[in-house]
C-alpha atoms as a PDB file:
ATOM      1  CA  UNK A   1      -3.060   8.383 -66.223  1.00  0.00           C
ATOM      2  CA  UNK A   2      -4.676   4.969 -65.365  1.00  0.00           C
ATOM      3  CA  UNK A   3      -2.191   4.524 -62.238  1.00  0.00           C
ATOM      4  CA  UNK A   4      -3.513   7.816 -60.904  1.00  0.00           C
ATOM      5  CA  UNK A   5      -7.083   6.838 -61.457  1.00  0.00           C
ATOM      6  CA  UNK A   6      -6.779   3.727 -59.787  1.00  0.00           C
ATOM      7  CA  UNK A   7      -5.248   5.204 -57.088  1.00  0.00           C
ATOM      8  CA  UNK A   8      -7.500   7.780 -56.540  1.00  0.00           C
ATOM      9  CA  UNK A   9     -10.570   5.013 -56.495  1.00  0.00           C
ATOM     10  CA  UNK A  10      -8.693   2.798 -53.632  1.00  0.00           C
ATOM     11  CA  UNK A  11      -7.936   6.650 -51.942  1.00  0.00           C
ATOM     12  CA  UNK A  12     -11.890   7.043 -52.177  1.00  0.00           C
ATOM     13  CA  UNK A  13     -12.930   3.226 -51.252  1.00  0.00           C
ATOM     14  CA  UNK A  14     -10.614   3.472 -48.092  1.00  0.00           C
ATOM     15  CA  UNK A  15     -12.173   7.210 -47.204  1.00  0.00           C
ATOM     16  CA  UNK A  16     -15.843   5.416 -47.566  1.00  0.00           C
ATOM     17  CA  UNK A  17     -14.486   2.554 -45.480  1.00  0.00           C
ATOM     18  CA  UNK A  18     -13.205   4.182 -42.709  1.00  0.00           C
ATOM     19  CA  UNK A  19     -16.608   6.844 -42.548  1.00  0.00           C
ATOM     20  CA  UNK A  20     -18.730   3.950 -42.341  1.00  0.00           C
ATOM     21  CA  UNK A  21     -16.781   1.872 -39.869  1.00  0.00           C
ATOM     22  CA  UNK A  22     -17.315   5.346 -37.632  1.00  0.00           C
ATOM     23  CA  UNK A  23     -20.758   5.570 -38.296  1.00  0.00           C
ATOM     24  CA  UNK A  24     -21.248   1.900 -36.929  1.00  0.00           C
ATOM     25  CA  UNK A  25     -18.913   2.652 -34.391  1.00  0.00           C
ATOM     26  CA  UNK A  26     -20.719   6.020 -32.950  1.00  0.00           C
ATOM     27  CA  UNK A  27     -24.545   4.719 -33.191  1.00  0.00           C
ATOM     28  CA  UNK A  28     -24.181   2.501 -30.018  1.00  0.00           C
ATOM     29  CA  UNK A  29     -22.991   6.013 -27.958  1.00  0.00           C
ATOM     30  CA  UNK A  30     -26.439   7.034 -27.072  1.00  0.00           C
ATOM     31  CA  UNK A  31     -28.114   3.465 -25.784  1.00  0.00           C
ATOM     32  CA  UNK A  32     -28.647   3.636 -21.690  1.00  0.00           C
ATOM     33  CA  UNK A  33     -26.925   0.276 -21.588  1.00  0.00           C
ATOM     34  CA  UNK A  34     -23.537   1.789 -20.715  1.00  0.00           C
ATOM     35  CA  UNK A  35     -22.939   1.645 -16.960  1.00  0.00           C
ATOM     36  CA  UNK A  36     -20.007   3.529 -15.520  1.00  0.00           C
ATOM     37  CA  UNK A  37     -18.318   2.521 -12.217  1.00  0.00           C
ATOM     38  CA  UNK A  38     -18.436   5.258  -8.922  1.00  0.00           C
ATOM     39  CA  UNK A  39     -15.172   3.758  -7.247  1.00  0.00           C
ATOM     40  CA  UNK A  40     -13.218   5.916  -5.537  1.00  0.00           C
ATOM     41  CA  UNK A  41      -9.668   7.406  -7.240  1.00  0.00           C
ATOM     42  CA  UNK A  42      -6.694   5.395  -6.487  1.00  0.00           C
ATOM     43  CA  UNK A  43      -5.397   6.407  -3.079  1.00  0.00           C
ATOM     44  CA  UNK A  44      -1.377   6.957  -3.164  1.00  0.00           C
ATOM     45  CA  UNK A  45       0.325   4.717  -0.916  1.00  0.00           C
ATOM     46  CA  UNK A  46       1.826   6.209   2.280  1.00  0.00           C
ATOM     47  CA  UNK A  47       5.572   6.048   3.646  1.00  0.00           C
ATOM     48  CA  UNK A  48       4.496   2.569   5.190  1.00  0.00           C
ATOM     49  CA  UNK A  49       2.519   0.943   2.601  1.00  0.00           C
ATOM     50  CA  UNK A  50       5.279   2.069   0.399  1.00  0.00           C
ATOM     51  CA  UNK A  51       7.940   0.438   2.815  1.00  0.00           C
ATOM     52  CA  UNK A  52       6.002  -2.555   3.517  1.00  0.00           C
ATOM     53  CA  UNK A  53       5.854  -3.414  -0.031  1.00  0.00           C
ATOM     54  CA  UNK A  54       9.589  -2.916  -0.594  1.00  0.00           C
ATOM     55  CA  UNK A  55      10.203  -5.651   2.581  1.00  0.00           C
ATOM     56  CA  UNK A  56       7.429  -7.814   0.812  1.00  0.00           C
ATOM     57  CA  UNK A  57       9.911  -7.381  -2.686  1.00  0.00           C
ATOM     58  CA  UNK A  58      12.854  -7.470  -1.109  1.00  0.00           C
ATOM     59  CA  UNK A  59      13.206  -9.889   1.549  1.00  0.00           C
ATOM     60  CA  UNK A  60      15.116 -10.993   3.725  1.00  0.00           C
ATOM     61  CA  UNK A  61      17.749  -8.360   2.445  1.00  0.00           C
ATOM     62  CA  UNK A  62      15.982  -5.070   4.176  1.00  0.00           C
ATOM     63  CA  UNK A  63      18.314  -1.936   5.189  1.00  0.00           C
ATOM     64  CA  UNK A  64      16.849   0.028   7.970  1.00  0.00           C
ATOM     65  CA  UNK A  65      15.034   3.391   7.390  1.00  0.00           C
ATOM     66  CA  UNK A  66      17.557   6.684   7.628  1.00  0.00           C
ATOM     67  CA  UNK A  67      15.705   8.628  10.049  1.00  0.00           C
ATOM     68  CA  UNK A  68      12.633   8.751  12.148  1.00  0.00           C
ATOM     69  CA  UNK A  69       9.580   9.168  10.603  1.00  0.00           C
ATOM     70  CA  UNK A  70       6.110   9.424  12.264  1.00  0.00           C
ATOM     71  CA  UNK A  71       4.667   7.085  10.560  1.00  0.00           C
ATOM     72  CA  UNK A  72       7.338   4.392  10.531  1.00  0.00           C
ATOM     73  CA  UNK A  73       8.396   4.243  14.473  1.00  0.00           C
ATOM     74  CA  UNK A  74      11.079   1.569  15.516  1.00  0.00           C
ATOM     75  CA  UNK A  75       9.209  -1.657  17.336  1.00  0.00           C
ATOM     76  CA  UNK A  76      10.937  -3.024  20.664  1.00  0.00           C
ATOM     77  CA  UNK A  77       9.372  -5.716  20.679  1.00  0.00           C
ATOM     78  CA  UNK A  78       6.937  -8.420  19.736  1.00  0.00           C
ATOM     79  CA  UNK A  79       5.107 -11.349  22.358  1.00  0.00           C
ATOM     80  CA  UNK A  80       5.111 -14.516  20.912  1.00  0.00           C
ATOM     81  CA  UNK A  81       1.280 -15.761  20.462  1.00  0.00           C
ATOM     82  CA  UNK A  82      -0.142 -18.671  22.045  1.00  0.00           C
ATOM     83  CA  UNK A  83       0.048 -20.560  18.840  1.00  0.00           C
ATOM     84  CA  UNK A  84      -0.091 -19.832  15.101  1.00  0.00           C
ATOM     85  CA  UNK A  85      -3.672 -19.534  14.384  1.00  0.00           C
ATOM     86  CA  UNK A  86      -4.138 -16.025  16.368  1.00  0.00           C
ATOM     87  CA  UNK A  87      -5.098 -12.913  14.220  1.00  0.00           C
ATOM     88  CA  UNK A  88      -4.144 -10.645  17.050  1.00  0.00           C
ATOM     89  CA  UNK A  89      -0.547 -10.209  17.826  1.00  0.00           C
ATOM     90  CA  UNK A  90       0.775  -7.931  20.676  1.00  0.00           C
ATOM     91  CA  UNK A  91       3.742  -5.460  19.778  1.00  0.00           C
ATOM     92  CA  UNK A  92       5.883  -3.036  21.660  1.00  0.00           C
ATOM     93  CA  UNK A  93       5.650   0.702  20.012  1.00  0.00           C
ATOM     94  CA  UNK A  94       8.155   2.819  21.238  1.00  0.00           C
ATOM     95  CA  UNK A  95       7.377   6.701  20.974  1.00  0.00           C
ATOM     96  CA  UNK A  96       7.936   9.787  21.769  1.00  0.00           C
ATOM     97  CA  UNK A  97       6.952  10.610  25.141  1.00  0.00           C
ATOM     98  CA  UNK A  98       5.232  14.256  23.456  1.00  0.00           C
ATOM     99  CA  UNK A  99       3.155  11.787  21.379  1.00  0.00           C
ATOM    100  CA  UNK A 100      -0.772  12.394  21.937  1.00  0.00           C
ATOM    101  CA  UNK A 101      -1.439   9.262  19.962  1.00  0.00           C
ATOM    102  CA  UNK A 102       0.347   6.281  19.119  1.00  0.00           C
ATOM    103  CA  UNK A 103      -0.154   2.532  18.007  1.00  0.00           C
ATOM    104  CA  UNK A 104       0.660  -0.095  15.836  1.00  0.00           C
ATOM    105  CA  UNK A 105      -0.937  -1.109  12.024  1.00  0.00           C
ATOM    106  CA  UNK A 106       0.197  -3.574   9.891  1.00  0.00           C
ATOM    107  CA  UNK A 107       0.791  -5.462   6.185  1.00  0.00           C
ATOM    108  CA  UNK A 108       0.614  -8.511   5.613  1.00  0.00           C
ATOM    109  CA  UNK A 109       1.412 -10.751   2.475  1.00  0.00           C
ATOM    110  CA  UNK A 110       1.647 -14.946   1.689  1.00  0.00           C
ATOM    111  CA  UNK A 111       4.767 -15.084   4.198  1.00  0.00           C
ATOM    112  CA  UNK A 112       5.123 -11.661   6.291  1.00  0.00           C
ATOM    113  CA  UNK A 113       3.030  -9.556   8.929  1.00  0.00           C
ATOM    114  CA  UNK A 114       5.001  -5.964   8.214  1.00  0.00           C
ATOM    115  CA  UNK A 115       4.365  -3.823  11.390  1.00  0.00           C
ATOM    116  CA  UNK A 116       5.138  -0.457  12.515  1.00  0.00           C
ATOM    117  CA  UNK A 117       4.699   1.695  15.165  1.00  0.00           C
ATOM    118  CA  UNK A 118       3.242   5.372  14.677  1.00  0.00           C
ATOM    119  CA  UNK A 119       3.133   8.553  16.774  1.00  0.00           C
ATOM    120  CA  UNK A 120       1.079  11.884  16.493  1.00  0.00           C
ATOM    121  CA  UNK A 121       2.770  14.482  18.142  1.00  0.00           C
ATOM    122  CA  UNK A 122       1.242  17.555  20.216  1.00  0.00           C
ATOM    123  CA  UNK A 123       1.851  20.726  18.772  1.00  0.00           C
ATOM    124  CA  UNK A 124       4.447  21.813  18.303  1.00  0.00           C
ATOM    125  CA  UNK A 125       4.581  24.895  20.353  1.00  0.00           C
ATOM    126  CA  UNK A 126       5.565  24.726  24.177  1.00  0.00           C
ATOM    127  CA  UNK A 127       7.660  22.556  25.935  1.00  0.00           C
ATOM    128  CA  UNK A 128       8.812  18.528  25.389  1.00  0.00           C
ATOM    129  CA  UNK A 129      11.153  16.337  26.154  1.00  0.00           C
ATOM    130  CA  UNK A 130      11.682  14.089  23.933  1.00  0.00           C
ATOM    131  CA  UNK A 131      12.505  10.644  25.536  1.00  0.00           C
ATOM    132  CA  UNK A 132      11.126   7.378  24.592  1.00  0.00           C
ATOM    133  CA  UNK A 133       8.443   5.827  25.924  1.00  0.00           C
ATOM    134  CA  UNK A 134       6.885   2.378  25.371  1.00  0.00           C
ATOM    135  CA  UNK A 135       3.955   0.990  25.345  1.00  0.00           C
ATOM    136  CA  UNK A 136       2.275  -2.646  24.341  1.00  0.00           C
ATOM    137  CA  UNK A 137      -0.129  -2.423  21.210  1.00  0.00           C
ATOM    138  CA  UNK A 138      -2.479  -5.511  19.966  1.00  0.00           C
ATOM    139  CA  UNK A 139      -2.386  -5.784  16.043  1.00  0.00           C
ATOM    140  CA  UNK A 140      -5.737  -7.080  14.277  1.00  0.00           C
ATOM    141  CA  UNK A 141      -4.311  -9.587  11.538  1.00  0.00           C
ATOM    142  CA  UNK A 142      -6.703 -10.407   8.236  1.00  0.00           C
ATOM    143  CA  UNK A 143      -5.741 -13.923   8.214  1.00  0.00           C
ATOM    144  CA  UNK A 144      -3.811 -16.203  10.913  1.00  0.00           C
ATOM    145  CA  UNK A 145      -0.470 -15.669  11.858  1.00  0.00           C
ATOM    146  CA  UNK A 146      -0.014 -19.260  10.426  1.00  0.00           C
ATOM    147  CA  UNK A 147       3.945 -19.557  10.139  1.00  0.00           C
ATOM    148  CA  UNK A 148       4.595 -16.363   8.672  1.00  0.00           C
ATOM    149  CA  UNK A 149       7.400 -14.112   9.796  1.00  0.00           C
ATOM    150  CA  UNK A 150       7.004 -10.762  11.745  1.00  0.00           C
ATOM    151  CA  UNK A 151       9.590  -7.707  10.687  1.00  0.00           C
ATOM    152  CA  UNK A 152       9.506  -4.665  12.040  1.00  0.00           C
ATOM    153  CA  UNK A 153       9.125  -1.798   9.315  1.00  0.00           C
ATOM    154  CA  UNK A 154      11.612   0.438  10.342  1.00  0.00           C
ATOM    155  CA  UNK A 155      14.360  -1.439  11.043  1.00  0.00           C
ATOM    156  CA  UNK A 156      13.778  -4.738   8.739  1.00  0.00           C
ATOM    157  CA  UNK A 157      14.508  -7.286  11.102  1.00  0.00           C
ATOM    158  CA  UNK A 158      12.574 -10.420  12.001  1.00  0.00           C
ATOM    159  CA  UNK A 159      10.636  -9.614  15.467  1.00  0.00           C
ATOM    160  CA  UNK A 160       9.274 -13.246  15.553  1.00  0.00           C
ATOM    161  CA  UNK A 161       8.342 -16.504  13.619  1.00  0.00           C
ATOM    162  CA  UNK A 162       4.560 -17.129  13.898  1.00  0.00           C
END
């Protein structure tokens, strides 16, 4: 009988405990000092940030994409810059001559400038051929091109050394 009693007094102290430590825990719910942030939801990645991010990872061993995609068009080409301190690099996009839109965007990471071409197509009704055309598209970097390597997104392969 004493065992029970004693543990039904530690059963009771630990019930008090824990309704107090809630108690002290709930009174600071209702001050104005809590400040919640309006950021935006996480935007999901798209097919190129998700690629460029795999090159970033897994460089310099890179497999080309299966497919053309849209948003991951094949580059021709690259001019080589003036000298390694540009921001602005000039790439050759080649598209779909039914494209409407095309260009050129980039990512870019401690050693690698990740670019791709894109093309937005006109509908899809009517008539199109569908051979390639290119075109020359400038690149705004973030930083300078300062040394690091240009690949191409769809295929993986180095376009040029900055």
């Amino acid at each position: 009988m004493r065992g029970s009693h004693l543990s039904r007094t530690r059963t009771l102290a630990a019930v008090l405990t824990l309704a107090v430590s809630g108690a002290v825990a709930l009174t600071g719910c209702g001050q104005k000092q809590q400040t919640v942030g309006s950021a935006p939801p996480p935007k999901k990645p798209d097919a190129f940030e998700q690629r460029a991010d795999q090159i970033v990872r897994d460089w310099p061993k890179v497999s080309p994409v299966h497919g053309r995609q849209q948003a991951l068009l094949p580059l021709v080409g690259a001019d080589r810059p003036k000298d390694t301190g540009v921001r602005e690099i000039t790439v050759t996009v080649g598209h779909s001559a039914c494209d409407v839109h095309f260009g050129a965007r980039s990512h870019e990471s401690k050693g690698l400038v990740v670019v791709t071409g894109w093309g937005k197509r006109k509908s899809s009704k009517g008539m199109c051929t569908e051979n390639l055309a290119t075109d020359k598209v400038k690149v705004r970097l973030k930083g300078p091109l300062a040394g690091r390597k240009v690949v191409d997104a769809a295929t993986g392969k180095q376009l040029l050394k900055g």
